[in-house]
N, C-alpha and C. Protein backbone atom coordinates (compact mmCIF):
# COMPACT_ATOMS: atom_id res chain seq x y z
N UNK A 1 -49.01 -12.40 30.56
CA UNK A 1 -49.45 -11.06 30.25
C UNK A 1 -49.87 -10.92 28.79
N UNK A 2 -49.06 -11.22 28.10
CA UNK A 2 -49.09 -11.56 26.52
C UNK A 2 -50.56 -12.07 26.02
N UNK A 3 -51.49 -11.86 25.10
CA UNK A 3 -52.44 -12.23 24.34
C UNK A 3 -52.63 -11.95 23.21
N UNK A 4 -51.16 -11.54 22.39
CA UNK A 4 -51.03 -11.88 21.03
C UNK A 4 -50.83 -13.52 20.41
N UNK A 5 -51.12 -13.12 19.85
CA UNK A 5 -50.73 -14.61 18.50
C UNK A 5 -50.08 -14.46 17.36
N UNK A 6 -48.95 -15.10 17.21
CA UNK A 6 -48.65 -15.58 17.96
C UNK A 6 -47.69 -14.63 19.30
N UNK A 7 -47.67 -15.67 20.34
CA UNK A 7 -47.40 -14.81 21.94
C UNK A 7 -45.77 -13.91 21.82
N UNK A 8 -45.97 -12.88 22.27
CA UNK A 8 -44.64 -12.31 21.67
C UNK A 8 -43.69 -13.25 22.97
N UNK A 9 -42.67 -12.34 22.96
CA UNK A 9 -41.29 -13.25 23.51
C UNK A 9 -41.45 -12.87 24.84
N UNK A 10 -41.32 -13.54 25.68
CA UNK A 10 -41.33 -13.66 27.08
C UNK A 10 -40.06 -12.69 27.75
N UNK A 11 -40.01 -12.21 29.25
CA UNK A 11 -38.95 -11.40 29.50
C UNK A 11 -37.67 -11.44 29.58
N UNK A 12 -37.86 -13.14 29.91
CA UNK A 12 -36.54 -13.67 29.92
C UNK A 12 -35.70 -14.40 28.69
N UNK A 13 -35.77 -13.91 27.42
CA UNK A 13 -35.63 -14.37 26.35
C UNK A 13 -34.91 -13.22 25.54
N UNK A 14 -34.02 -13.96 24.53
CA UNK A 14 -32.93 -12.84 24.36
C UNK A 14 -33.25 -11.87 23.20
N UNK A 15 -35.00 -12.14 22.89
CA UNK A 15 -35.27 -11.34 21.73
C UNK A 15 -36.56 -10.48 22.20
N UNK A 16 -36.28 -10.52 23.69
CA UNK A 16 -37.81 -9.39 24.53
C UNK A 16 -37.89 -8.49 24.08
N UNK A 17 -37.41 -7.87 23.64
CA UNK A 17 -37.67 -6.30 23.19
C UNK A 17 -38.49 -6.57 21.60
N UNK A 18 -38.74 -7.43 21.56
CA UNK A 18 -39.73 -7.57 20.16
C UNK A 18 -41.42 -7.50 20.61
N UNK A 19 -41.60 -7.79 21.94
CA UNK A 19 -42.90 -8.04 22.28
C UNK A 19 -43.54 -6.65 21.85
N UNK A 20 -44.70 -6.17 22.14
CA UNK A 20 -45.37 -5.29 21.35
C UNK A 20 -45.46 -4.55 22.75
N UNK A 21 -45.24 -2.81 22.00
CA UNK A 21 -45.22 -1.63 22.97
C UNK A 21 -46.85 -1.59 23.49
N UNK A 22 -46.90 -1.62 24.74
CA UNK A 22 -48.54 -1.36 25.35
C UNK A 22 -48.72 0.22 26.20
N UNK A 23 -47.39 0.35 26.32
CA UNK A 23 -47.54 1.64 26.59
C UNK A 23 -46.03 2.69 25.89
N UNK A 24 -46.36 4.01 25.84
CA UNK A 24 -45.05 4.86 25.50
C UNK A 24 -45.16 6.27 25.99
N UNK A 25 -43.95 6.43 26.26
CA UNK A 25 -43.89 7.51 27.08
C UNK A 25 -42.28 8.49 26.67
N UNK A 26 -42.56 8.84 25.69
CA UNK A 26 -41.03 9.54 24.58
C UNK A 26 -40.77 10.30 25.32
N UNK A 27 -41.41 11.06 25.92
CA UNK A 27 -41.47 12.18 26.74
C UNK A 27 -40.16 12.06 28.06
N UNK A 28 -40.51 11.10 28.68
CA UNK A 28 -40.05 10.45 29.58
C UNK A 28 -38.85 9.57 29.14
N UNK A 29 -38.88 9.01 27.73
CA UNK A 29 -37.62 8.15 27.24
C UNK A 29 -37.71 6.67 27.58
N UNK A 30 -39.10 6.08 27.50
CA UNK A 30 -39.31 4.66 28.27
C UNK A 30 -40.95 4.52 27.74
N UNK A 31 -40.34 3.14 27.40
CA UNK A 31 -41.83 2.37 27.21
C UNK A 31 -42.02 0.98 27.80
N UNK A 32 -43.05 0.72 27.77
CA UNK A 32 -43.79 -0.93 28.38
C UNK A 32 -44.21 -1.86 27.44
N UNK A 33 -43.31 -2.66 27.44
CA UNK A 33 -43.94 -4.22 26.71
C UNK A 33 -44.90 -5.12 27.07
N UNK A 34 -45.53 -5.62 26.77
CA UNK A 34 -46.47 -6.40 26.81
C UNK A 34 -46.22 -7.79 27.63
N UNK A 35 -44.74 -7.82 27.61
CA UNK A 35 -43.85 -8.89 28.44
C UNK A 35 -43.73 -8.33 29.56
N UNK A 36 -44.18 -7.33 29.99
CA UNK A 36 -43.52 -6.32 31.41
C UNK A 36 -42.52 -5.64 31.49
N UNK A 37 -41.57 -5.68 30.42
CA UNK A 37 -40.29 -4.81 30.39
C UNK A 37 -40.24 -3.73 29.94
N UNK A 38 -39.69 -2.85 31.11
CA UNK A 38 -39.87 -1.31 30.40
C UNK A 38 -38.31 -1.59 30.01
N UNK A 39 -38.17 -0.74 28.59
CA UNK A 39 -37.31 0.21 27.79
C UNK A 39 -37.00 1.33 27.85
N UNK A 40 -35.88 1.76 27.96
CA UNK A 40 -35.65 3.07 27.61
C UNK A 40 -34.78 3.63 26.88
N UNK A 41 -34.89 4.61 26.20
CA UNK A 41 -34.43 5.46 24.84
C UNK A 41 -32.82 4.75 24.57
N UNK A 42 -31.93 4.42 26.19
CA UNK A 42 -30.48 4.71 26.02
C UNK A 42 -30.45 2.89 25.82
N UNK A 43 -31.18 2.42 25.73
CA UNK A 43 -31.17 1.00 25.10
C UNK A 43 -31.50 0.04 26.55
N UNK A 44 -31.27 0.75 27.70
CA UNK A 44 -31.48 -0.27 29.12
C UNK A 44 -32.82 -0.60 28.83
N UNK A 45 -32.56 -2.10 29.61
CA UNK A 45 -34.05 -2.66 30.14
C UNK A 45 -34.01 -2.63 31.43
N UNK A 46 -35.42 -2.46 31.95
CA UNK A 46 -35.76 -3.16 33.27
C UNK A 46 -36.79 -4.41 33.06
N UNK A 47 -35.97 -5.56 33.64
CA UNK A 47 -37.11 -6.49 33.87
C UNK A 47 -38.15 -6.52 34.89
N UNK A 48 -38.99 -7.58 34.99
CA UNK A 48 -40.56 -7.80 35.45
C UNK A 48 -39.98 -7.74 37.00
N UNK A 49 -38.78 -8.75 37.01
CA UNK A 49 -38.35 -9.08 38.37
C UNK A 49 -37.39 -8.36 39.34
N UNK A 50 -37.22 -6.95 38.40
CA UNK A 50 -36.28 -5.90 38.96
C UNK A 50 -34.76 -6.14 38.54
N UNK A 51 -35.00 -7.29 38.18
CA UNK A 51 -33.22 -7.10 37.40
C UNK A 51 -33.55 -5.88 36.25
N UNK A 52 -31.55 -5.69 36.47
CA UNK A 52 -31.46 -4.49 34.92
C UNK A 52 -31.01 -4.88 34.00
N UNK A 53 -30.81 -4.72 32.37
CA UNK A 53 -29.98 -5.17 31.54
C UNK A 53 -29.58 -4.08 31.44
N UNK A 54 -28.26 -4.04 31.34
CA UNK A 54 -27.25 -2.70 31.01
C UNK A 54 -28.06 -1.82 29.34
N UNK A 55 -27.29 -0.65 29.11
CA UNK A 55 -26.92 0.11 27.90
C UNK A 55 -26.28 -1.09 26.75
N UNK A 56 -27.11 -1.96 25.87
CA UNK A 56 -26.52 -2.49 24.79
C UNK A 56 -26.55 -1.86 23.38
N UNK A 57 -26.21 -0.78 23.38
CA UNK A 57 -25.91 -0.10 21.99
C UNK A 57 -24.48 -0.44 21.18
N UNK A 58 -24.93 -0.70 19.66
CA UNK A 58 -24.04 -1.54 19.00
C UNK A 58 -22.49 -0.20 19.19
N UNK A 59 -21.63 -0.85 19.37
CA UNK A 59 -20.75 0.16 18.80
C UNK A 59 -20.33 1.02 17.86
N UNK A 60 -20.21 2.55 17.59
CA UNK A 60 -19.81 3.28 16.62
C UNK A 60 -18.62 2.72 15.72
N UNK A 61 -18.89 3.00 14.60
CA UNK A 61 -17.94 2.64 13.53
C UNK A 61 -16.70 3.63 13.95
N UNK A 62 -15.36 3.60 13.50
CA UNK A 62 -14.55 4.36 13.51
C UNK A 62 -14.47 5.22 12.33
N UNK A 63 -14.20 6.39 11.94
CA UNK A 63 -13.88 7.46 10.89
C UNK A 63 -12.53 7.00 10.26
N UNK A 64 -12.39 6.56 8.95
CA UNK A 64 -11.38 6.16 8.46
C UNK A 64 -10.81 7.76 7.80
């Protein structure tokens, strides 16, 4: 799918969410990579092949 240079990161690679946004949709809370993976706002992916990657948001600091 990819025809940058150099080729961004493929879907199955643990740095996909770097590939370049081809589509966005804030509105909606989800965008499309150039790898096929849509994103959305709460950090989930969907991959090309219908797998999901969960909510990976770093954890909150605690209030000392």
């Amino acid at each position: 799918m990819c025809d940058h240079q150099p080729r961004c990161p493929g879907a199955d690679a643990l740095d996909r969410e770097a590939a370049a946004l081809v589509a966005f949709h804030p509105e909606q809370g989800w965008g499309l990579l150039c790898n096929g993976v849509v994103i959305f706002e709460d950090t989930g992916d969907l991959l090309p092949d219908g797998r999901i990657v969960p909510v990976h948001r770093a954890p909150c600091g605690s209030a000392a």
